[in-house]
PDB file of N, CA and C in Angstrom:
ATOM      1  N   UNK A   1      95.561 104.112 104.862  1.00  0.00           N
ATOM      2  CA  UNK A   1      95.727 103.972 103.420  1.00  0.00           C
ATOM      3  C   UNK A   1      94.764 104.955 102.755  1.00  0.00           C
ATOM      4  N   UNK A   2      95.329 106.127 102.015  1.00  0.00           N
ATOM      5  CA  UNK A   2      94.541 107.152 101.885  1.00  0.00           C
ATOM      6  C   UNK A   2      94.166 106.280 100.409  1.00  0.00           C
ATOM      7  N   UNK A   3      92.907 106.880  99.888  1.00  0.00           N
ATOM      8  CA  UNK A   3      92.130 106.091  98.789  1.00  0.00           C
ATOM      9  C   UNK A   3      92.179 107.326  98.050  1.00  0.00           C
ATOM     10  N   UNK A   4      92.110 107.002  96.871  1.00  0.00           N
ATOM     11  CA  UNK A   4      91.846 107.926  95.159  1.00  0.00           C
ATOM     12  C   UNK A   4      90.643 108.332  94.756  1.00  0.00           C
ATOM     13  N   UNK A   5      90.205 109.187  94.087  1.00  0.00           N
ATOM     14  CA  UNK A   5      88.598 109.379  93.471  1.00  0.00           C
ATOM     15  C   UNK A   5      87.548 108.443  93.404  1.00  0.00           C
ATOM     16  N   UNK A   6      88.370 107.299  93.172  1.00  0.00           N
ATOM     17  CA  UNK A   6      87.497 106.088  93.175  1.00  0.00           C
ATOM     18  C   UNK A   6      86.483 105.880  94.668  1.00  0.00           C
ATOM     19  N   UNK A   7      86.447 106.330  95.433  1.00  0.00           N
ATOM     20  CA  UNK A   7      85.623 106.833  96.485  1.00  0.00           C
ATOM     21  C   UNK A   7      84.674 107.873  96.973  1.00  0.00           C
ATOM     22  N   UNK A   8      83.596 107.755  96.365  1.00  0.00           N
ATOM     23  CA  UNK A   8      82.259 108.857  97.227  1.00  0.00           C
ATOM     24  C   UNK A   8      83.025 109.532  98.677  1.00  0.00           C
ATOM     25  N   UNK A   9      82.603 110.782  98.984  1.00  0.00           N
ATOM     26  CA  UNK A   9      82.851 111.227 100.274  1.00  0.00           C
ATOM     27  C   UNK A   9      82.442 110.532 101.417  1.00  0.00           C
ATOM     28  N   UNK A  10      81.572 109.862 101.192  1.00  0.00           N
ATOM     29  CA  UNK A  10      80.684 108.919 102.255  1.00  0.00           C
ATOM     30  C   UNK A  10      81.585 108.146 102.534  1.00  0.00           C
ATOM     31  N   UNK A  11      82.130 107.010 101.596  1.00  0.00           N
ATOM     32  CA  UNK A  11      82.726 105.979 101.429  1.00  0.00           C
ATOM     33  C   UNK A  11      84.233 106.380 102.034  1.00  0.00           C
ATOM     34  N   UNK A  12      84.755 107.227 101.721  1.00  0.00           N
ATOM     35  CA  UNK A  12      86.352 107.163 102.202  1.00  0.00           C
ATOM     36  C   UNK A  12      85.768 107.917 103.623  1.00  0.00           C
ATOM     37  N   UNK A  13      84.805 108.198 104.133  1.00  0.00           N
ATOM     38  CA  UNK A  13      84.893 108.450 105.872  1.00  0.00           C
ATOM     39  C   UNK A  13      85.114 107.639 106.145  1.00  0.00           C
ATOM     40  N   UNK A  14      84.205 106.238 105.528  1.00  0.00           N
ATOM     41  CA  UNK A  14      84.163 105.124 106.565  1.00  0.00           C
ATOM     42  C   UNK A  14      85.549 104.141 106.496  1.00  0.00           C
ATOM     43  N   UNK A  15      86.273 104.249 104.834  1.00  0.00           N
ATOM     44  CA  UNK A  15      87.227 103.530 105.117  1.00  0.00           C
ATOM     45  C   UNK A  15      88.015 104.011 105.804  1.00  0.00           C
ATOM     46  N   UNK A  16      88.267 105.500 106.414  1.00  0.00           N
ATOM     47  CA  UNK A  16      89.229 105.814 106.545  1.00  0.00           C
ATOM     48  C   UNK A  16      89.561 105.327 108.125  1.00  0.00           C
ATOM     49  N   UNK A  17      87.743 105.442 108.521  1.00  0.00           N
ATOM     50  CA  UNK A  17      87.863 104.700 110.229  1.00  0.00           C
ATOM     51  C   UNK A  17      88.408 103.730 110.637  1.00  0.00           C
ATOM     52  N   UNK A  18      88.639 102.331 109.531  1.00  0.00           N
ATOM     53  CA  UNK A  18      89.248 101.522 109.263  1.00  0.00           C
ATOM     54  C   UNK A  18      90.862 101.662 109.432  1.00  0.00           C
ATOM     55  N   UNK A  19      91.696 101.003 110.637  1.00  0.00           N
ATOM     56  CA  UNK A  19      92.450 100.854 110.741  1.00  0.00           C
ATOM     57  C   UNK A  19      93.690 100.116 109.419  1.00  0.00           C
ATOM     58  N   UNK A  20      94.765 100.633 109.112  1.00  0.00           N
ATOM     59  CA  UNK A  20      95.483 100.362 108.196  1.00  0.00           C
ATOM     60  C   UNK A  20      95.602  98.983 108.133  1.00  0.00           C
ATOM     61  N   UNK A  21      96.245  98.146 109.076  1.00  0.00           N
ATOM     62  CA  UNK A  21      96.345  96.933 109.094  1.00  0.00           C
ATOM     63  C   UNK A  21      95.207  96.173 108.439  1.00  0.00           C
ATOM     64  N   UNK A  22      93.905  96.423 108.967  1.00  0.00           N
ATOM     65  CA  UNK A  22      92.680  95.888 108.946  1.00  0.00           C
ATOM     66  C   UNK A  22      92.354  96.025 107.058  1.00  0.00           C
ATOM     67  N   UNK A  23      92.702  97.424 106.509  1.00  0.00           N
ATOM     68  CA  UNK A  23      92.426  97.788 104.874  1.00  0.00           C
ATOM     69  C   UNK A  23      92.908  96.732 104.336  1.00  0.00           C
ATOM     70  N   UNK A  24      94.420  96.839 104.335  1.00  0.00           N
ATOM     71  CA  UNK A  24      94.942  95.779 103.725  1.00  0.00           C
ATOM     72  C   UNK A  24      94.443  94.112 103.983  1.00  0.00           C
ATOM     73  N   UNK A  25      93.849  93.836 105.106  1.00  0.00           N
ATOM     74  CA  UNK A  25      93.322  91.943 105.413  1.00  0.00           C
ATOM     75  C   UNK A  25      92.175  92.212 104.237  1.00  0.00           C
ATOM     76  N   UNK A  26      91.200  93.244 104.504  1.00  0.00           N
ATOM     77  CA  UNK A  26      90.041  93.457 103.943  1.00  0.00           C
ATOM     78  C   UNK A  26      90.141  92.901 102.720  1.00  0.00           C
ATOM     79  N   UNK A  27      91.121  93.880 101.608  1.00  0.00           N
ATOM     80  CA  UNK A  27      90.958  93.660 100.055  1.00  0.00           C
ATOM     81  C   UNK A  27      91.969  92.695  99.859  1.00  0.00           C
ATOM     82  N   UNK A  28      92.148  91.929 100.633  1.00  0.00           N
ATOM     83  CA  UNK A  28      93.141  90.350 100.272  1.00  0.00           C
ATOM     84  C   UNK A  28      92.599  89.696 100.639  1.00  0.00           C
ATOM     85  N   UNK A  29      91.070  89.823 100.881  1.00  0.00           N
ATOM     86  CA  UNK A  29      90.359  88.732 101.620  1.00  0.00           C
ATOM     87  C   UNK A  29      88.963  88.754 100.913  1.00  0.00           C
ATOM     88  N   UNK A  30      88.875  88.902  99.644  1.00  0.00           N
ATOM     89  CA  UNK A  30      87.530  88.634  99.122  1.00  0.00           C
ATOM     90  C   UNK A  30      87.156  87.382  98.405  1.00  0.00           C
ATOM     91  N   UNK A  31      86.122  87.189  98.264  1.00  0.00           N
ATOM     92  CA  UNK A  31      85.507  85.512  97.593  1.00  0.00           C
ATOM     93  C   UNK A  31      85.194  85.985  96.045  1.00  0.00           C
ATOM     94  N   UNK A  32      86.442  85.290  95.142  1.00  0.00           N
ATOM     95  CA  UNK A  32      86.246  85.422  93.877  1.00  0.00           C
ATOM     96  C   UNK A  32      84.788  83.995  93.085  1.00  0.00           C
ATOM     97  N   UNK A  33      83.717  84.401  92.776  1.00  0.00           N
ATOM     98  CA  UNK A  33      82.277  83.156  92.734  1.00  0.00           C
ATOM     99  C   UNK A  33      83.489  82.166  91.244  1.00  0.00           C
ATOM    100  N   UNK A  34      84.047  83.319  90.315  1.00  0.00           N
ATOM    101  CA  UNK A  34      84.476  82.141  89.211  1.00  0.00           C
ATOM    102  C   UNK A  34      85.974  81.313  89.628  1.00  0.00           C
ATOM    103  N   UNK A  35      86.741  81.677  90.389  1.00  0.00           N
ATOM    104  CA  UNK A  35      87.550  81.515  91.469  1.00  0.00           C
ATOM    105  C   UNK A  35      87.333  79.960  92.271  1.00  0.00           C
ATOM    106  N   UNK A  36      86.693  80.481  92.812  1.00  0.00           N
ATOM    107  CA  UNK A  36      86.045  79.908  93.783  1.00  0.00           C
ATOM    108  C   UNK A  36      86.739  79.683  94.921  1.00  0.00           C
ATOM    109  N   UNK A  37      87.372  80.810  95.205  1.00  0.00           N
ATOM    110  CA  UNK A  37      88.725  81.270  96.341  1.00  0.00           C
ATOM    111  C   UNK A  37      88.546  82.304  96.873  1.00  0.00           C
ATOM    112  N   UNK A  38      89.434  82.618  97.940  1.00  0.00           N
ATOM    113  CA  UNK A  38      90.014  83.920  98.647  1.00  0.00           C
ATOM    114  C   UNK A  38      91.007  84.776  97.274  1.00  0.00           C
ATOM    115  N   UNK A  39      91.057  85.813  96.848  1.00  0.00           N
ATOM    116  CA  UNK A  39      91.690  86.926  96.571  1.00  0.00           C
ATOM    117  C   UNK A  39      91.952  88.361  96.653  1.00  0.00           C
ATOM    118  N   UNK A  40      92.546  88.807  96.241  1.00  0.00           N
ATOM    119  CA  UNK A  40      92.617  90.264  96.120  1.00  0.00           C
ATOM    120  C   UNK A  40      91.652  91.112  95.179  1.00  0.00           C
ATOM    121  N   UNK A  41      91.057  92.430  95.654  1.00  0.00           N
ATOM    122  CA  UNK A  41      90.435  92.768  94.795  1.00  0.00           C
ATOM    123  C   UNK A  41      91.020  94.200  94.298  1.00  0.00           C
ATOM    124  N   UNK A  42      90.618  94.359  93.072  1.00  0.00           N
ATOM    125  CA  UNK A  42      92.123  95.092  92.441  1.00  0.00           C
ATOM    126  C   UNK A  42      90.659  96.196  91.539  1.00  0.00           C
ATOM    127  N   UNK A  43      91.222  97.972  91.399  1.00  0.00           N
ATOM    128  CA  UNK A  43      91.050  98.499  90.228  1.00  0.00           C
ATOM    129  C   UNK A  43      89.071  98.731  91.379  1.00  0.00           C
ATOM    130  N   UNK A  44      89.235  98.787  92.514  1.00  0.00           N
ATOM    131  CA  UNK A  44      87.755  98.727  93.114  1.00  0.00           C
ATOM    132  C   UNK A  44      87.495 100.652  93.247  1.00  0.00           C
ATOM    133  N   UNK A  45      86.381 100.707  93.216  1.00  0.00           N
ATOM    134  CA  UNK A  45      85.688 102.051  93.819  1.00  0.00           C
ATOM    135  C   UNK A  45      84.509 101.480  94.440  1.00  0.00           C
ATOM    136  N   UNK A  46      84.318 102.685  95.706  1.00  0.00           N
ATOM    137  CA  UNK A  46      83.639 102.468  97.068  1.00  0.00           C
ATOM    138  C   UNK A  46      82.252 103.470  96.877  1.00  0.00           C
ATOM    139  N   UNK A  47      81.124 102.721  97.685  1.00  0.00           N
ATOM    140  CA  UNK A  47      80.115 103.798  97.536  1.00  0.00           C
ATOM    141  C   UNK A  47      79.524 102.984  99.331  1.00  0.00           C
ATOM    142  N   UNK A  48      78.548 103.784  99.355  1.00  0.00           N
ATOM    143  CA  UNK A  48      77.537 103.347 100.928  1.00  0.00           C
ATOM    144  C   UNK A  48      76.567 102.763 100.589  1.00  0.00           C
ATOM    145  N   UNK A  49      75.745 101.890 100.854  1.00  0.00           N
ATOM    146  CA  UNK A  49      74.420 101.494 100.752  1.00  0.00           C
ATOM    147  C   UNK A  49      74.326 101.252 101.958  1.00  0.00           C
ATOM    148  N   UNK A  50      72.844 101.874 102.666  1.00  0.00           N
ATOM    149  CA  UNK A  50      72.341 101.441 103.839  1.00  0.00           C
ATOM    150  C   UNK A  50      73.125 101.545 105.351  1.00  0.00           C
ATOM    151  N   UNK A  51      74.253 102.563 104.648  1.00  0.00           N
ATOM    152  CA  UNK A  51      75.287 102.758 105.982  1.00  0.00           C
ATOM    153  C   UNK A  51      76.315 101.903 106.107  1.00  0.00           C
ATOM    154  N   UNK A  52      76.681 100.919 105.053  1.00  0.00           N
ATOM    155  CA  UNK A  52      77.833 100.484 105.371  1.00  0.00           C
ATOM    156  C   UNK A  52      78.283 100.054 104.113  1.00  0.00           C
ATOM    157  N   UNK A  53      79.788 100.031 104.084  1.00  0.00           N
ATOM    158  CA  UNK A  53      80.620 100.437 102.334  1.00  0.00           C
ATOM    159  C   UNK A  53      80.626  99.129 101.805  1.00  0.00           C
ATOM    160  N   UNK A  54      80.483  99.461 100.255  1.00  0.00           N
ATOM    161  CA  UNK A  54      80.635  98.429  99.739  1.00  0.00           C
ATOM    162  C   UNK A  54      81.777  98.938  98.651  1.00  0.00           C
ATOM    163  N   UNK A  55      82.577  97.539  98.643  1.00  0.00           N
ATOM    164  CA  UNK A  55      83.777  97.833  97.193  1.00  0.00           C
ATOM    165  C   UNK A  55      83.501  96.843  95.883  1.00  0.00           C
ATOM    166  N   UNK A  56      83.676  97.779  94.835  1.00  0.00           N
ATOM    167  CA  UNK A  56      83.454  96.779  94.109  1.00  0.00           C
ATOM    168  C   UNK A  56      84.461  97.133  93.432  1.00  0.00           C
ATOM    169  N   UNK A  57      85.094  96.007  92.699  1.00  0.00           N
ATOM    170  CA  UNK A  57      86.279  95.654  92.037  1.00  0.00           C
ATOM    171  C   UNK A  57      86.442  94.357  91.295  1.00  0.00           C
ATOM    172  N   UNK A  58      87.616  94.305  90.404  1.00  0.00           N
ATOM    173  CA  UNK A  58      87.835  93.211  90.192  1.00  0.00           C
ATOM    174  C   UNK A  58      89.091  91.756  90.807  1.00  0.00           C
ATOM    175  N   UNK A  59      88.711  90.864  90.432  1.00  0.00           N
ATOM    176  CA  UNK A  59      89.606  89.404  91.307  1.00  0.00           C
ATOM    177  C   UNK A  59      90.744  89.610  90.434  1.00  0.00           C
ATOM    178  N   UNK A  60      92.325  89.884  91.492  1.00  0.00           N
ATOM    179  CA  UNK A  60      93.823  90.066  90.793  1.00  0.00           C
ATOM    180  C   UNK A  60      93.643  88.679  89.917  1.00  0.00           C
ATOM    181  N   UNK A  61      93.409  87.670  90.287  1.00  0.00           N
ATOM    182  CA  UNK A  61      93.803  86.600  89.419  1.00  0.00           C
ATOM    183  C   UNK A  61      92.922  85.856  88.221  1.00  0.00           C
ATOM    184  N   UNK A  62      91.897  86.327  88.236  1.00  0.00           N
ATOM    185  CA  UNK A  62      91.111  86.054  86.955  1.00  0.00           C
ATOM    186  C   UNK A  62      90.425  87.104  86.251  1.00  0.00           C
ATOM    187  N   UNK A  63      89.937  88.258  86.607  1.00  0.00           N
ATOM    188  CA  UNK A  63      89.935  89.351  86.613  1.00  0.00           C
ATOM    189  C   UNK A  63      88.183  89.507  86.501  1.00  0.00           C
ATOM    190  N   UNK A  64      87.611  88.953  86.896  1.00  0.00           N
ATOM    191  CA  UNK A  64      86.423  88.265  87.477  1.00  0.00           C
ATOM    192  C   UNK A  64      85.784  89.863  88.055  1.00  0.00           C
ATOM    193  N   UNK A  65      84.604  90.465  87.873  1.00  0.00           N
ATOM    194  CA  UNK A  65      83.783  91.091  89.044  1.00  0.00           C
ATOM    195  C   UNK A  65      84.094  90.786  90.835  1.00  0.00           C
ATOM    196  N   UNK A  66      84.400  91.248  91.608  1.00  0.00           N
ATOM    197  CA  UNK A  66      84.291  90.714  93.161  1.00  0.00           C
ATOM    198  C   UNK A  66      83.322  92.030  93.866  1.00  0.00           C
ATOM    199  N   UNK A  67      82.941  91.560  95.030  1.00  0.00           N
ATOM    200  CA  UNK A  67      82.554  92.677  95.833  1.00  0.00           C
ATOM    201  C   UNK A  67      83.023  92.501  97.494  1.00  0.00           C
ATOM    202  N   UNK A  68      83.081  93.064  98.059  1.00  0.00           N
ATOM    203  CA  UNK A  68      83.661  93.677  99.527  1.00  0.00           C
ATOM    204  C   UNK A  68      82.254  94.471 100.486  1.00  0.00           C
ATOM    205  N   UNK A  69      81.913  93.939 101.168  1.00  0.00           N
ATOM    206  CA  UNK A  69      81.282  94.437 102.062  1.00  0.00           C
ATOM    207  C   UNK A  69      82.055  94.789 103.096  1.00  0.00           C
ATOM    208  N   UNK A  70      81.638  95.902 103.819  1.00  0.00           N
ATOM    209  CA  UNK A  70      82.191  96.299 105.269  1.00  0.00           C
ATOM    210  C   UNK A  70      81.235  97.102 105.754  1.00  0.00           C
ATOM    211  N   UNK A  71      80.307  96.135 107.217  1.00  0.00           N
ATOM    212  CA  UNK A  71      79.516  96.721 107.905  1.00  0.00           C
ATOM    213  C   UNK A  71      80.247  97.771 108.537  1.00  0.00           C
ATOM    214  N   UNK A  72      79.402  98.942 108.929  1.00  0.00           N
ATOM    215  CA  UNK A  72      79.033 100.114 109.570  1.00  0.00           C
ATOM    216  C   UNK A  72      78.882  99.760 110.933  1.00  0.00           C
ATOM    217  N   UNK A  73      79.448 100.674 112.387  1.00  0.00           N
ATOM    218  CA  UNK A  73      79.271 100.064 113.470  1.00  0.00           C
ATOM    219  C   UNK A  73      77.978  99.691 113.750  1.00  0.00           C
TER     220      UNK A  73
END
């Protein structure tokens, strides 16, 4: 799943290592706090901290802040 500007160069290496199947579980699988559920995170851009990506975006269904971690091997 090739990604848009919304990604640092850093950031789309690592998603890109990320198997397709796996992208898509990822951003349908975040913890919305006002939610207080599993959702989708929608409208996100990616950066690195500390070697492993973080997304931040917002929750499809309330439109809430979310974030996405994905450790680095």
């Amino acid at each position: 799943m090739k990604m848009n500007d919304k990604l640092n160069p850093q950031a789309e290496a690592l998603w890109e290592k990320v198997p397709g199947w796996a992208q898509e579980k990822i951003l349908s699988n975040v913890y919305c706090g006002n939610c207080g559920t599993m959702t989708t995170i929608v409208d996100f851009r990616g950066h690195v901290v500390e070697g492993d990506l973080v997304l931040n975006g917002t929750c499809k269904t309330c439109g809430s802040e979310v974030a996405r971690l994905i450790e680095s091997e």
